[in-house]
Protein backbone atom coordinates (compact mmCIF):
# COMPACT_ATOMS: atom_id res chain seq x y z
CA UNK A 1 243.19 144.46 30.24
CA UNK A 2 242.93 148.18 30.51
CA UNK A 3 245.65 150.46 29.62
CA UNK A 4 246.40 151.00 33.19
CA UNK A 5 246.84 147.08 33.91
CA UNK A 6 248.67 146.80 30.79
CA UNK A 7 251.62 148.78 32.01
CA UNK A 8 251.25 147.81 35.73
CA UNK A 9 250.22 151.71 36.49
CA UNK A 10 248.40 153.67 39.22
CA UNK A 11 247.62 156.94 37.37
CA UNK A 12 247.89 158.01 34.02
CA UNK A 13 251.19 159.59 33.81
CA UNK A 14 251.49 162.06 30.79
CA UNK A 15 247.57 163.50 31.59
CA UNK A 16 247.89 167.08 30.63
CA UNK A 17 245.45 168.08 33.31
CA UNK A 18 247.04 169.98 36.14
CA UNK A 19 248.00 167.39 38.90
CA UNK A 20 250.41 168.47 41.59
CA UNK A 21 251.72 164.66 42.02
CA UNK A 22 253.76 165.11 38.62
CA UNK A 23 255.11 168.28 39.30
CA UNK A 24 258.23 167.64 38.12
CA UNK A 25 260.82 169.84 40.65
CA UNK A 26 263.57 170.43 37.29
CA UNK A 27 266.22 173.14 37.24
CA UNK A 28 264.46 175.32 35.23
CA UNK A 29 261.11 175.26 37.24
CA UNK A 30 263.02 174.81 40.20
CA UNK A 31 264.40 178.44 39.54
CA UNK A 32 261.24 180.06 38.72
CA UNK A 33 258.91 178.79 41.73
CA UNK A 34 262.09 180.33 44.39
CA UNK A 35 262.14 183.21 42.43
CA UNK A 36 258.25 184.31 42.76
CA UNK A 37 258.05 182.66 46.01
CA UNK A 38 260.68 185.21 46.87
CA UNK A 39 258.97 188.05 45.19
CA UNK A 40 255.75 186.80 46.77
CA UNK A 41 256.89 186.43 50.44
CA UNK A 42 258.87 189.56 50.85
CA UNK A 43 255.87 191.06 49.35
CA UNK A 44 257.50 192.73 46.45
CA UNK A 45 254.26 193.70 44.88
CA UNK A 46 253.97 192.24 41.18
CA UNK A 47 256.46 188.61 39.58
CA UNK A 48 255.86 187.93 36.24
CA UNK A 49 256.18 184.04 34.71
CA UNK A 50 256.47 184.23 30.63
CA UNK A 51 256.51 181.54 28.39
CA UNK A 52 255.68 179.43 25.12
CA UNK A 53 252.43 177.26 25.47
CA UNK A 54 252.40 174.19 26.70
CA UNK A 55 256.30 175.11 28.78
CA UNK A 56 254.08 174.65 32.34
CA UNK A 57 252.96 177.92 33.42
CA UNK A 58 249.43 176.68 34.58
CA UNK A 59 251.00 173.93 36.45
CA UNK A 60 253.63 176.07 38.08
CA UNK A 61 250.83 178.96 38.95
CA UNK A 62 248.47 175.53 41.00
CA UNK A 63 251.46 173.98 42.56
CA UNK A 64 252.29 177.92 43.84
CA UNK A 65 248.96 178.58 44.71
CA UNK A 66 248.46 174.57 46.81
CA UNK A 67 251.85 174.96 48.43
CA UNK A 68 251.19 178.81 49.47
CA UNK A 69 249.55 177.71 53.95
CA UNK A 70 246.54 179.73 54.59
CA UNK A 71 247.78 180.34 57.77
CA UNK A 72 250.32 183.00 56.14
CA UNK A 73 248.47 183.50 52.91
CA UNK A 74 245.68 185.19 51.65
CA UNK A 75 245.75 183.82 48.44
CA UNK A 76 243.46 183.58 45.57
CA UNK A 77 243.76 181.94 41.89
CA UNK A 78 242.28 183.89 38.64
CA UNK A 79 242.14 182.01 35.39
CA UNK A 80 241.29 184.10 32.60
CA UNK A 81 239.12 182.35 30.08
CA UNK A 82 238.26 185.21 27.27
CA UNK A 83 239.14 188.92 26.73
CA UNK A 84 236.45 190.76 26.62
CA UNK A 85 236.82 191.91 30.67
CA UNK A 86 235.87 195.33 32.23
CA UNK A 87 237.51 196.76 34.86
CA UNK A 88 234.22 196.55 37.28
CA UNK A 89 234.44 192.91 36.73
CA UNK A 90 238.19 192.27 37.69
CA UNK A 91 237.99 194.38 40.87
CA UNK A 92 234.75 192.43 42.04
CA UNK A 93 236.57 189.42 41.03
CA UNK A 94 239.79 190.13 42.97
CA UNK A 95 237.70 191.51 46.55
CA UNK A 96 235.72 188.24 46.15
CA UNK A 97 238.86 186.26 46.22
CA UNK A 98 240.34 188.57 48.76
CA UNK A 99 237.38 187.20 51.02
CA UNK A 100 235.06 189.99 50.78
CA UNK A 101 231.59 189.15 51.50
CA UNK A 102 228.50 191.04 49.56
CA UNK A 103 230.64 192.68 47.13
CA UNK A 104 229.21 195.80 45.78
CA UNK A 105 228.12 197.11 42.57
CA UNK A 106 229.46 200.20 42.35
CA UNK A 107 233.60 200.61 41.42
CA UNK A 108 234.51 203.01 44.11
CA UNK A 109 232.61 200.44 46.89
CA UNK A 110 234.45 197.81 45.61
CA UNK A 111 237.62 199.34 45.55
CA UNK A 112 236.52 200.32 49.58
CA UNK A 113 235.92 196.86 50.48
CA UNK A 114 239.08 195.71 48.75
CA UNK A 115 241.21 198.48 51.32
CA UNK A 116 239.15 197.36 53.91
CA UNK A 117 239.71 193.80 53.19
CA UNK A 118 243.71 194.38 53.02
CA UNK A 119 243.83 195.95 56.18
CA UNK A 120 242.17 193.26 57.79
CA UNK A 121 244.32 190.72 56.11
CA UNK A 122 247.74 192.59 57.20
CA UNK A 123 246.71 192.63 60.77
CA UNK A 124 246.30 189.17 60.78
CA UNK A 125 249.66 188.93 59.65
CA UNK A 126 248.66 187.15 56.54
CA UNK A 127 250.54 188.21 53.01
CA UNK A 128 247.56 188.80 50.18
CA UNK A 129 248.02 187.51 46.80
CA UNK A 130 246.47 187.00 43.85
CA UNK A 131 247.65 184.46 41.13
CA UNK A 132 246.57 185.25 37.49
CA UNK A 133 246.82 182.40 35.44
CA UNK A 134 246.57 183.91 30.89
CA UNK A 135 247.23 187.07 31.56
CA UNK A 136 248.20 188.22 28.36
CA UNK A 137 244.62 188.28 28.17
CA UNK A 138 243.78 191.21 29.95
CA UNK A 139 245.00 193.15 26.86
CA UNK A 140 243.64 196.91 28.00
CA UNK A 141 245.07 199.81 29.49
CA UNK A 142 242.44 200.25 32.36
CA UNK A 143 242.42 197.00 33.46
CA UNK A 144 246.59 197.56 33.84
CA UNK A 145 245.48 201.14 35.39
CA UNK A 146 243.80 199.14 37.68
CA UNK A 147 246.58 197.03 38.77
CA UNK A 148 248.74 199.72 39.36
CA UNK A 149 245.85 201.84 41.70
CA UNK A 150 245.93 198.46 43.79
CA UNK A 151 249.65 197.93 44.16
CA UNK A 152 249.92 201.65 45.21
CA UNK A 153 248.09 200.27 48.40
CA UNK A 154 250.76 200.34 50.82
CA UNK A 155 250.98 200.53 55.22
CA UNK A 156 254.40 201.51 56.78
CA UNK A 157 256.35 200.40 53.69
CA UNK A 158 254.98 197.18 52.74
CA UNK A 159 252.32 196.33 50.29
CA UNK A 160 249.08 195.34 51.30
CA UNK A 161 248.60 193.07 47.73
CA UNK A 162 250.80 190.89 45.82
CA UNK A 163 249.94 189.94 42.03
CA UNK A 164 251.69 187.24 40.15
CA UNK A 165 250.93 186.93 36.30
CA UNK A 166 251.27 183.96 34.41
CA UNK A 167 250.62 184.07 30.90
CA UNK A 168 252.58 183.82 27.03
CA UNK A 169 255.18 185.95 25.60
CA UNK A 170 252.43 188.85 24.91
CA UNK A 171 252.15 189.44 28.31
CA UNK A 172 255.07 191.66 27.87
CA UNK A 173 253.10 193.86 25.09
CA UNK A 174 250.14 193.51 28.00
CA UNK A 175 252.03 195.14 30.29
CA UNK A 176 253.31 197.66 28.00
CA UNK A 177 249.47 198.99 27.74
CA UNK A 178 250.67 200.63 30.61
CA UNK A 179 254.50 201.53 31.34
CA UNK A 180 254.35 202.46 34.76
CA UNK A 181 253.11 199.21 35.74
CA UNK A 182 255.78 197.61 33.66
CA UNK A 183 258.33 199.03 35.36
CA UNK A 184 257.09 198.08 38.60
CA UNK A 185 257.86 194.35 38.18
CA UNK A 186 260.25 193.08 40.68
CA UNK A 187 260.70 189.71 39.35
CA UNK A 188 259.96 188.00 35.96
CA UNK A 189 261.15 184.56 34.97
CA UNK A 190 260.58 182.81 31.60
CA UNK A 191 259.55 179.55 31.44
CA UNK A 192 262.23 177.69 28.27
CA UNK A 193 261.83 174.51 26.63
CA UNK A 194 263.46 171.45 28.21
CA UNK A 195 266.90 169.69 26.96
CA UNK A 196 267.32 166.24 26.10
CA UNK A 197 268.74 165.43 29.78
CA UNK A 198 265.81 167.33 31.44
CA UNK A 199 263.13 165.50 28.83
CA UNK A 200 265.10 162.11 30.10
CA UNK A 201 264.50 162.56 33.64
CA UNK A 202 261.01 164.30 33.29
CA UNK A 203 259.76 161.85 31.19
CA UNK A 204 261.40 158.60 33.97
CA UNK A 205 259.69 160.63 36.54
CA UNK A 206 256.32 160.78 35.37
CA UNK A 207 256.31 156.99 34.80
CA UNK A 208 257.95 155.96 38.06
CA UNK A 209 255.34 158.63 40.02
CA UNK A 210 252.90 156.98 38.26
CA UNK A 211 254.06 153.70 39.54
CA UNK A 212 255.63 152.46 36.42
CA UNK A 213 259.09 151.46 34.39
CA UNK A 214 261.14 154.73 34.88
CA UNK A 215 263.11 152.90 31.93
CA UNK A 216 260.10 152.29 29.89
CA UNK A 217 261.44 154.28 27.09
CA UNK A 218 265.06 153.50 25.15
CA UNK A 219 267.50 156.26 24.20
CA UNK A 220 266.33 156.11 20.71
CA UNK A 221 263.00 156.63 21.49
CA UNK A 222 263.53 159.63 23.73
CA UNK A 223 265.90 161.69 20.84
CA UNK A 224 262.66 161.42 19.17
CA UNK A 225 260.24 162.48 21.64
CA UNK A 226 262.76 165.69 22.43
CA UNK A 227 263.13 166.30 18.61
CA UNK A 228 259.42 166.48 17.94
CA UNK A 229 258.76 168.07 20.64
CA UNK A 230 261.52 170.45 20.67
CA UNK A 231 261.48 170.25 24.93
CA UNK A 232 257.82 171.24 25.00
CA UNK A 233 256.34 169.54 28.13
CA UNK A 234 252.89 169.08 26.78
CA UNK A 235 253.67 167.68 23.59
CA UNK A 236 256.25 165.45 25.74
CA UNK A 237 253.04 164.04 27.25
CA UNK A 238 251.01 163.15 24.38
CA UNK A 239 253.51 161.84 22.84
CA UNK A 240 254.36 159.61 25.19
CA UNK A 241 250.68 159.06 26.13
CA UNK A 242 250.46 158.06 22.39
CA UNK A 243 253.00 155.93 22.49
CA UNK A 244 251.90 154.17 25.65
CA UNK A 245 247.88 153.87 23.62
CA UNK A 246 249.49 152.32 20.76
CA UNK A 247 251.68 149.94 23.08
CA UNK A 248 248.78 148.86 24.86
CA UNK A 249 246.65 148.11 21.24
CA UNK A 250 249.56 146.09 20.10
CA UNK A 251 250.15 144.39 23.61
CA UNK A 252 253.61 145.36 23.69
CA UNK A 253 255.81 147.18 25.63
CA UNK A 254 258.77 147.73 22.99
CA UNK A 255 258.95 151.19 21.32
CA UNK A 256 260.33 152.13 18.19
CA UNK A 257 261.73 154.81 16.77
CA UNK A 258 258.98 154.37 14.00
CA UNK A 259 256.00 154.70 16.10
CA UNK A 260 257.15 157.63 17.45
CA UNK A 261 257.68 158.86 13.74
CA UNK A 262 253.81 157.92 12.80
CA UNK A 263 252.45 159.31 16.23
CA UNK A 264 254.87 162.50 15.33
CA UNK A 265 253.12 162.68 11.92
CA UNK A 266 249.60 161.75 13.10
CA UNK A 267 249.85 165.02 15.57
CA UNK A 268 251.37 167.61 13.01
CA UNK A 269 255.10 167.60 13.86
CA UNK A 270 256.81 166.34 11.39
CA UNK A 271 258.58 168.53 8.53
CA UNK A 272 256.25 166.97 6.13
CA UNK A 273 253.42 168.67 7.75
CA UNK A 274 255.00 171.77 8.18
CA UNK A 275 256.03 171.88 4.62
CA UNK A 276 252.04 171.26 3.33
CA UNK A 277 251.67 174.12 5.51
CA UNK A 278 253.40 176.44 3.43
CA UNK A 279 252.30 175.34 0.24
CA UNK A 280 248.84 176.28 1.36
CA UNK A 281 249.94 179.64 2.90
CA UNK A 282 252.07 181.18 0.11
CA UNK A 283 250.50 179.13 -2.62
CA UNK A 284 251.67 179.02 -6.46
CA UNK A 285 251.97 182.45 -6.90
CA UNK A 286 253.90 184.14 -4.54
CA UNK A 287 254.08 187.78 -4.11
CA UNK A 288 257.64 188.50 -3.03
CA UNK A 289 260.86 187.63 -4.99
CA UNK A 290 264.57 188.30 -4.91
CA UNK A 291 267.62 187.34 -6.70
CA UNK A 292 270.10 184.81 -4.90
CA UNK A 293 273.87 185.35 -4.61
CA UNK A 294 274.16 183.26 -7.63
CA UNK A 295 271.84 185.76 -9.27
CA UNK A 296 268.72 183.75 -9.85
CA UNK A 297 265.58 185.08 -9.20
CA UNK A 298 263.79 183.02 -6.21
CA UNK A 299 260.15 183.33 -4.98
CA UNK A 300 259.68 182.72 -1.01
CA UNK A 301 258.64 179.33 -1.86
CA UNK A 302 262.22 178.78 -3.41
CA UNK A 303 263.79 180.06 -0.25
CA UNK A 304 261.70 178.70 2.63
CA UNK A 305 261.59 175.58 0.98
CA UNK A 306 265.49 174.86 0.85
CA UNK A 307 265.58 175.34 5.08
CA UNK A 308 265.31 173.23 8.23
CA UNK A 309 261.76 173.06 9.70
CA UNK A 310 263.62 175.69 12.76
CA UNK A 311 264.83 178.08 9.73
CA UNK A 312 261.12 178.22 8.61
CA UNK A 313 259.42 178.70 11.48
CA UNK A 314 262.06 181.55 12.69
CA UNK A 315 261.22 182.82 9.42
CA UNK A 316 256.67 183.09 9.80
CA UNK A 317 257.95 184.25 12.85
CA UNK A 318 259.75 187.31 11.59
């Protein structure tokens, strides 16, 4: 019996591959998607979706860019896959997904065919816009320059291109490369981790969309999927698509607060792990010390190691 059969299931339901069938419509990506549709629609020129990885940007930017008719939309997706990008290459990137046909070589051509290509677009009607899935990875100032020549591309009021950047909390420091263009965004949204009620129903959703138990899961088990997790919706889904492996290995469909301990601990989530983690990083002899309100003299080993897995990770992060 395969792991589909075993659970009487159509699809696998906590894939994290993109799949617009388990978009799950919740409050706080609810929000978001009106808010750049908005920005998008009444052509505002540049939205902006922040946020942790793994909190759904990706999905969000494909169910935009599927739900977005071609009748109304010139629309084009751009998933950045490595830094190292010149400006020729994003301009001939962004007129090819405009629809521009035997894009040129040279920068000023290209930027030509891209006002050309506009033009066209507007007198159709149409709204151009260009999705741009990690782009805290176009970390340089020209390549923000660039953005800002394009949006300057305007007829009788209204632009003539809409961009709408997707991409972690850096973007911010991206879009600081160039200040101008920061202060040009009309709407920005940030994409939070999910509560225990949200990681209830997201979680019942999934399974029933995939044609299974909505109730698969008890209470107990799903305090320790959000605690784990801490709301993240991909490490919701492999830990539940964990759970559901080991369920199907032990031909059962009971789950226990224990495996989702060992499947916690397998992944790297537990306190345990994080705790190893610091051993290794500040070692045996740590540089920094200071004396305690009791007046002992602690290392940063003494310190970190008295606080909650959140109180150490706040402080790496400082």
């Amino acid at each position: 019996m395969s792991y589909l059969e075993h659970y009487g299931l159509r699809y696998e339901p906590f894939s994290n591959a993109p799949d617009s069938r388990f978009f799950w419509s919740g409050e706080n990506f609810e929000r978001a998607a009106q808010r750049l549709r908005f920005a998008v629609e009444s052509r505002r020129g540049l939205a902006v979706c922040a946020g942790p990885m793994g909190h759904g940007k990706t999905t969000l930017a494909r169910r935009m860019y599927d739900e977005m008719p071609s009748k109304r939309f010139a629309k084009g997706l751009l998933v950045v896959i490595h830094s190292d990008v010149t400006a020729e290459w994003l301009l001939r990137k962004i007129a090819g997904l405009l629809g521009v046909r035997d894009v040129a070589d040279q920068k000023l051509d290209v930027l030509g065919q891209i006002y050309t290509r506009l033009r066209e677009i507007d007198s159709e009607g149409r709204t151009a816009v260009i999705l741009i899935d990690e782009a805290q990875m176009l970390s340089r100032r020209e390549l923000m320059e660039e953005f800002r020549g394009l949006l300057n591309i305007e007829i009788q009021g209204r632009k003539l291109i809409n961009f709408v950047f997707f991409g972690l909390p850096e973007l911010e420091h991206t879009l600081a490369l160039d200040e101008p263009l920061k202060n040009r965004v009309a709407v920005k949204v940030n994409l939070g981790a999910f509560r225990l009620d949200m990681t209830k129903r997201y979680v019942a959703f999934r399974l029933k969309t995939a044609g299974g138990n909505p109730m698969l899961f008890g209470p107990e088990v799903l305090q320790a999927i959000q605690k784990f997790s801490k709301g993240t919706p991909r490490l919701i889904n492999t830990i539940c698509d964990n759970l559901l492996l080991d369920g199907h290995l032990s031909n059962t469909q009971i789950f226990t607060l224990e495996m989702v301990e060992q499947i916690a601990d397998d992944l790297g989530l537990t306190e345990r792990d994080a705790m190893a983690f610091l051993d290794t990083l500040l070692g045996t002899d740590p540089s920094k010390t200071l004396v305690n309100q009791n007046g002992k003299v602690e290392t940063d080993w003494d310190v970190l190691a008295k606080g909650s897995l959140d109180e150490i990770l706040t402080f790496l992060d400082k």
